[in-house]
N, C-alpha and C. Protein backbone atom coordinates (compact mmCIF):
# COMPACT_ATOMS: atom_id res chain seq x y z
N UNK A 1 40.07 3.45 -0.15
CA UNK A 1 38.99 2.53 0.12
C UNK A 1 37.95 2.65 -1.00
N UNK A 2 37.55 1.55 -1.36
CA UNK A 2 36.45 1.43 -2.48
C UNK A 2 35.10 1.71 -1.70
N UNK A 3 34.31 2.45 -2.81
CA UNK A 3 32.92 2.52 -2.02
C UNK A 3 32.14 1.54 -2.74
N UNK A 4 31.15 1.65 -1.43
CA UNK A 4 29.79 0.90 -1.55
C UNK A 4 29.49 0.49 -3.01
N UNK A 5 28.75 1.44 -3.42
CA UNK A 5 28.23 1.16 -5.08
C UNK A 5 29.19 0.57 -6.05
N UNK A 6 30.23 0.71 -5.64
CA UNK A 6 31.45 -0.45 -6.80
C UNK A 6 30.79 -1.56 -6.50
N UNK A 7 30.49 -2.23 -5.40
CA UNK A 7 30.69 -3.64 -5.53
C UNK A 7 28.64 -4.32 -5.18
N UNK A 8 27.89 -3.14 -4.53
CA UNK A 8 26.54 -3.21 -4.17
C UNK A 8 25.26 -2.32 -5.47
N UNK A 9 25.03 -3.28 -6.15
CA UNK A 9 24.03 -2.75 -7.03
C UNK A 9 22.61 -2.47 -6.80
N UNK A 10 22.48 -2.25 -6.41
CA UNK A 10 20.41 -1.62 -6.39
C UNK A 10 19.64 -2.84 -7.00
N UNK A 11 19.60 -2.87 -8.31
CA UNK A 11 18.73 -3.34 -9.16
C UNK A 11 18.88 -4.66 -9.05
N UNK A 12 20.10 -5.35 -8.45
CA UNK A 12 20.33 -7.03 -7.88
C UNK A 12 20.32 -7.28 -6.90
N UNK A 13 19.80 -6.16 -5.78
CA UNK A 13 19.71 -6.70 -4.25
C UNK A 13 17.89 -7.18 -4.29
N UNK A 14 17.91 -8.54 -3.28
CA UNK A 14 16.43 -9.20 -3.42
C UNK A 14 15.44 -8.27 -2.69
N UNK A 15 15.97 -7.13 -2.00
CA UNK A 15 14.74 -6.61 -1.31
C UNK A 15 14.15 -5.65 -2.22
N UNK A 16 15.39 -5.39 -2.65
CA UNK A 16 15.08 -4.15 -3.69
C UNK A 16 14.40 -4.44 -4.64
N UNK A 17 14.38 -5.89 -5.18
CA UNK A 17 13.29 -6.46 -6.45
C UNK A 17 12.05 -6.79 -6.15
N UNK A 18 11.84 -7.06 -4.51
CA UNK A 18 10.88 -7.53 -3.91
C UNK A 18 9.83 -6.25 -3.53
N UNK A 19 10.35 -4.64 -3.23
CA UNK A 19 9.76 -4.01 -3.66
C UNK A 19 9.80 -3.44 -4.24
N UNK A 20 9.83 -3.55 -5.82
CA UNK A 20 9.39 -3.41 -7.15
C UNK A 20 8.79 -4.38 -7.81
N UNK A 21 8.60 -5.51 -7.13
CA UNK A 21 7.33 -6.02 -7.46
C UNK A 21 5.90 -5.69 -6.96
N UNK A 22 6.23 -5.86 -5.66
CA UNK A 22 5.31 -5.09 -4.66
C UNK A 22 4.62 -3.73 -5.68
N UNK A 23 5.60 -2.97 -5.69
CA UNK A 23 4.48 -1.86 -6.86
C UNK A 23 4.09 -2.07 -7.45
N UNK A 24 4.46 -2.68 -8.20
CA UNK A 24 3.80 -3.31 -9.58
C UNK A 24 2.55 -4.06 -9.39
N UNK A 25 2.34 -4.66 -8.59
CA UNK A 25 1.28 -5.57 -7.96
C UNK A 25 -0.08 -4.47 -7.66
N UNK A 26 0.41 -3.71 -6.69
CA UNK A 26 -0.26 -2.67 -5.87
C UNK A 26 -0.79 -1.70 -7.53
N UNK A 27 -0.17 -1.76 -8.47
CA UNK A 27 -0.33 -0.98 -9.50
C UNK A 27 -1.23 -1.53 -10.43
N UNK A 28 -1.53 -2.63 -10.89
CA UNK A 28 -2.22 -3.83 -11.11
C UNK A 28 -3.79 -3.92 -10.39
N UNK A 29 -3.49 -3.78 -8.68
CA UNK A 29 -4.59 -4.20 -8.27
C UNK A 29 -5.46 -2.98 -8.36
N UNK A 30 -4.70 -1.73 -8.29
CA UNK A 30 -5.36 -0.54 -8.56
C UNK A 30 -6.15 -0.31 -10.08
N UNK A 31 -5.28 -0.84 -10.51
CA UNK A 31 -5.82 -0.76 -12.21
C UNK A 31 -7.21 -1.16 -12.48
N UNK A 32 -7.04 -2.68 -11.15
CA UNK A 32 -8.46 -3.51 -11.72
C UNK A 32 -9.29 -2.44 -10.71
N UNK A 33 -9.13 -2.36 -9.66
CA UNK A 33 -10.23 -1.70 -8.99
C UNK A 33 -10.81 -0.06 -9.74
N UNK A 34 -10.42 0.39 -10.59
CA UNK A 34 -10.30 2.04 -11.08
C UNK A 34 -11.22 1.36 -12.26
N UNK A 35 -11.09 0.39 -13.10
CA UNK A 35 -11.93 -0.17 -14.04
C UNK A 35 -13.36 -0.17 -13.51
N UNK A 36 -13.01 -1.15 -12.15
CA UNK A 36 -14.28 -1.76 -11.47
C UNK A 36 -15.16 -0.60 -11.74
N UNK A 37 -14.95 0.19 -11.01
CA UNK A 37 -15.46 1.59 -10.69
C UNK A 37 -15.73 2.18 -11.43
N UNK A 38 -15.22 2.21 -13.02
CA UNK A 38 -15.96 3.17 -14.35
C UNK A 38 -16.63 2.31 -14.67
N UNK A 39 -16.48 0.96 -14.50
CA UNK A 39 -17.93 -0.22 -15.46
C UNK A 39 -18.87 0.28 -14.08
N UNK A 40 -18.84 0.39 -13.30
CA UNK A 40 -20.37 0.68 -12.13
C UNK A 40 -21.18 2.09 -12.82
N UNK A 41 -20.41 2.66 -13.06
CA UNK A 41 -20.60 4.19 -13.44
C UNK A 41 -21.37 4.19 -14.55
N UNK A 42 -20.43 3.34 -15.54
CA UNK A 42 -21.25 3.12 -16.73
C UNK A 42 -22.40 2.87 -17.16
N UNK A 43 -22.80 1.28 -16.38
CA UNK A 43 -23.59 0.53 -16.18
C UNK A 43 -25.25 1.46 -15.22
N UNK A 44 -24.54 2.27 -14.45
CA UNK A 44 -25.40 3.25 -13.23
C UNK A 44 -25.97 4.06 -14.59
N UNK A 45 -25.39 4.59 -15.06
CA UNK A 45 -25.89 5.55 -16.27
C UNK A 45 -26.97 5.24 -17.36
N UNK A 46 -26.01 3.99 -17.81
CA UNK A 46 -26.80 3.04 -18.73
C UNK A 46 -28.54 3.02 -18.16
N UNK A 47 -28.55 2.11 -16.47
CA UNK A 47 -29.91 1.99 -16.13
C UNK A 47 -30.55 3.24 -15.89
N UNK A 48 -29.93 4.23 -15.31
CA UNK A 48 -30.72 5.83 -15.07
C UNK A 48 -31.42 6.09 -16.30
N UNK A 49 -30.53 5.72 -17.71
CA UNK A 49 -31.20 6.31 -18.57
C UNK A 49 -31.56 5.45 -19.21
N UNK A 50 -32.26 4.37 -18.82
CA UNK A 50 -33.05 3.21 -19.54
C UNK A 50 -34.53 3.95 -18.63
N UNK A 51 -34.34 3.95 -17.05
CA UNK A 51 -35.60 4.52 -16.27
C UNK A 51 -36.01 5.71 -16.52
N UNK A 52 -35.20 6.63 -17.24
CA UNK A 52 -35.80 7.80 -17.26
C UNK A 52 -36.74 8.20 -18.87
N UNK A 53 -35.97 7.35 -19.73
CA UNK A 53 -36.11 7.37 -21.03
C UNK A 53 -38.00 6.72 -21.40
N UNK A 54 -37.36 5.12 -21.09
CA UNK A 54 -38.32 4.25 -20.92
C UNK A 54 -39.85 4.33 -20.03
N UNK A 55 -39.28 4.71 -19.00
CA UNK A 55 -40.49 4.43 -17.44
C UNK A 55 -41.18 5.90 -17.59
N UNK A 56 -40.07 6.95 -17.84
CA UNK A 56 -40.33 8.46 -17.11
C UNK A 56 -40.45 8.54 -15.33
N UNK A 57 -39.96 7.52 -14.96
CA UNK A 57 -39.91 8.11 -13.66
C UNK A 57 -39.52 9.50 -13.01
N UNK A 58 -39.65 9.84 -11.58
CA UNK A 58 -39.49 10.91 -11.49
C UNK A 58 -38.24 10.58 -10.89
N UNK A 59 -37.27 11.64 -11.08
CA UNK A 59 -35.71 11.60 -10.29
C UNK A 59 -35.88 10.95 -9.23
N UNK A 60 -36.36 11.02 -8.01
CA UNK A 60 -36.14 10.12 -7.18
C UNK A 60 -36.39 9.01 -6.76
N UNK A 61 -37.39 8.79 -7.47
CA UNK A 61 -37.64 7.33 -7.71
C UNK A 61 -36.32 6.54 -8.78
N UNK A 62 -36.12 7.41 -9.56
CA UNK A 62 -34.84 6.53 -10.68
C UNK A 62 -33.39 6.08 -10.14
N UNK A 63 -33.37 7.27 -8.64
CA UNK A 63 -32.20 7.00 -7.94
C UNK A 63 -32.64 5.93 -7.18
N UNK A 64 -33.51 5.57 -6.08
CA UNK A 64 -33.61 4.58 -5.91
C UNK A 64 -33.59 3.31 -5.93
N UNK A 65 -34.10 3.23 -7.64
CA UNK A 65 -34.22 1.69 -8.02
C UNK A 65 -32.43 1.92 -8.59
N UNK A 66 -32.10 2.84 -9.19
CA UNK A 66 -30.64 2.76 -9.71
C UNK A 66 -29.51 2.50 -8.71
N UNK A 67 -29.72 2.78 -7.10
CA UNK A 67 -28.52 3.12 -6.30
C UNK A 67 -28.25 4.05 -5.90
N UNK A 68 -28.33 5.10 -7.02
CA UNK A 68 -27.25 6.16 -7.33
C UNK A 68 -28.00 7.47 -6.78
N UNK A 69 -27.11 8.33 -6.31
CA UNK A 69 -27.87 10.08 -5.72
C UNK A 69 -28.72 10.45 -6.72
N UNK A 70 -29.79 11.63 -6.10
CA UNK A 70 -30.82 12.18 -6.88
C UNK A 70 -29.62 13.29 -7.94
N UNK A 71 -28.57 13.71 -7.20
CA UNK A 71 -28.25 14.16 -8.69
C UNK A 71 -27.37 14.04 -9.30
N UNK A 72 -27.09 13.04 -9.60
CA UNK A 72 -26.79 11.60 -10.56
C UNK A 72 -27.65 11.73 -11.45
N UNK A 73 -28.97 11.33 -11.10
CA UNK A 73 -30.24 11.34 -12.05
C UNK A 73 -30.51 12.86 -12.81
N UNK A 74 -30.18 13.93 -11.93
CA UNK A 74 -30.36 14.77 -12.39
C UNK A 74 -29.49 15.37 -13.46
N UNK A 75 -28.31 15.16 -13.41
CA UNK A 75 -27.51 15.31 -14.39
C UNK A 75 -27.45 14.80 -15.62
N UNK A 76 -27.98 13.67 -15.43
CA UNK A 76 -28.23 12.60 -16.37
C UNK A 76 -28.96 13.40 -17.30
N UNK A 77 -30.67 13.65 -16.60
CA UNK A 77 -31.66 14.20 -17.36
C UNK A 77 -31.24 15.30 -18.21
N UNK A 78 -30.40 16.51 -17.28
CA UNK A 78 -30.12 17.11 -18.09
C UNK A 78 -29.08 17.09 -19.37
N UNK A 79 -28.76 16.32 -19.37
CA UNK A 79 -28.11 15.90 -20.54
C UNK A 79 -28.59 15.35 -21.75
N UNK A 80 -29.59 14.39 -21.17
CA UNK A 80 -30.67 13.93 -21.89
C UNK A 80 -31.17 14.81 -22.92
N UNK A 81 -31.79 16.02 -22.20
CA UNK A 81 -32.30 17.24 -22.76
C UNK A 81 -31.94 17.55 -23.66
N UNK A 82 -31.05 17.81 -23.65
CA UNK A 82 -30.18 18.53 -25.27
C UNK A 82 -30.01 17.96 -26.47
């Protein structure tokens, strides 16, 4: 008796392409959302250290108007520092 895989291929059955698109998709949408999320970061940084530079606010006031935790800001500053 002949087996299965002689005559049933993987890579040409439709479910099987259907999820491997599916990943691919899911891989994609992750991609954009993981971006999303370093341009916020970026952008969060960017304004922390426009308010801290510019204004001198005090840390918690910079988190405030920024969004972002007091030490967020604080890390920031210290970085600033150096």
């Amino acid at each position: 008796m002949e087996t299965v895989t002689k005559f049933f291929k993987e890579e040409n059955d439709f479910l099987y392409q259907k999820g491997e698109v599916k990943g691919i998709v899911k891989g994609i949408v992750k991609g954009r959302e993981e971006g999303r999320e370093e341009g916020r970061e970026e952008k969060g940084l960017e304004v922390v250290t426009n308010l801290i530079i510019n204004l001198g606010l005090p840390d918690e006031e910079v988190a405030v108007i920024a969004g972002v935790p007091v030490s967020f800001v604080k890390g920031v500053r210290e970085v600033l520092k150096k």
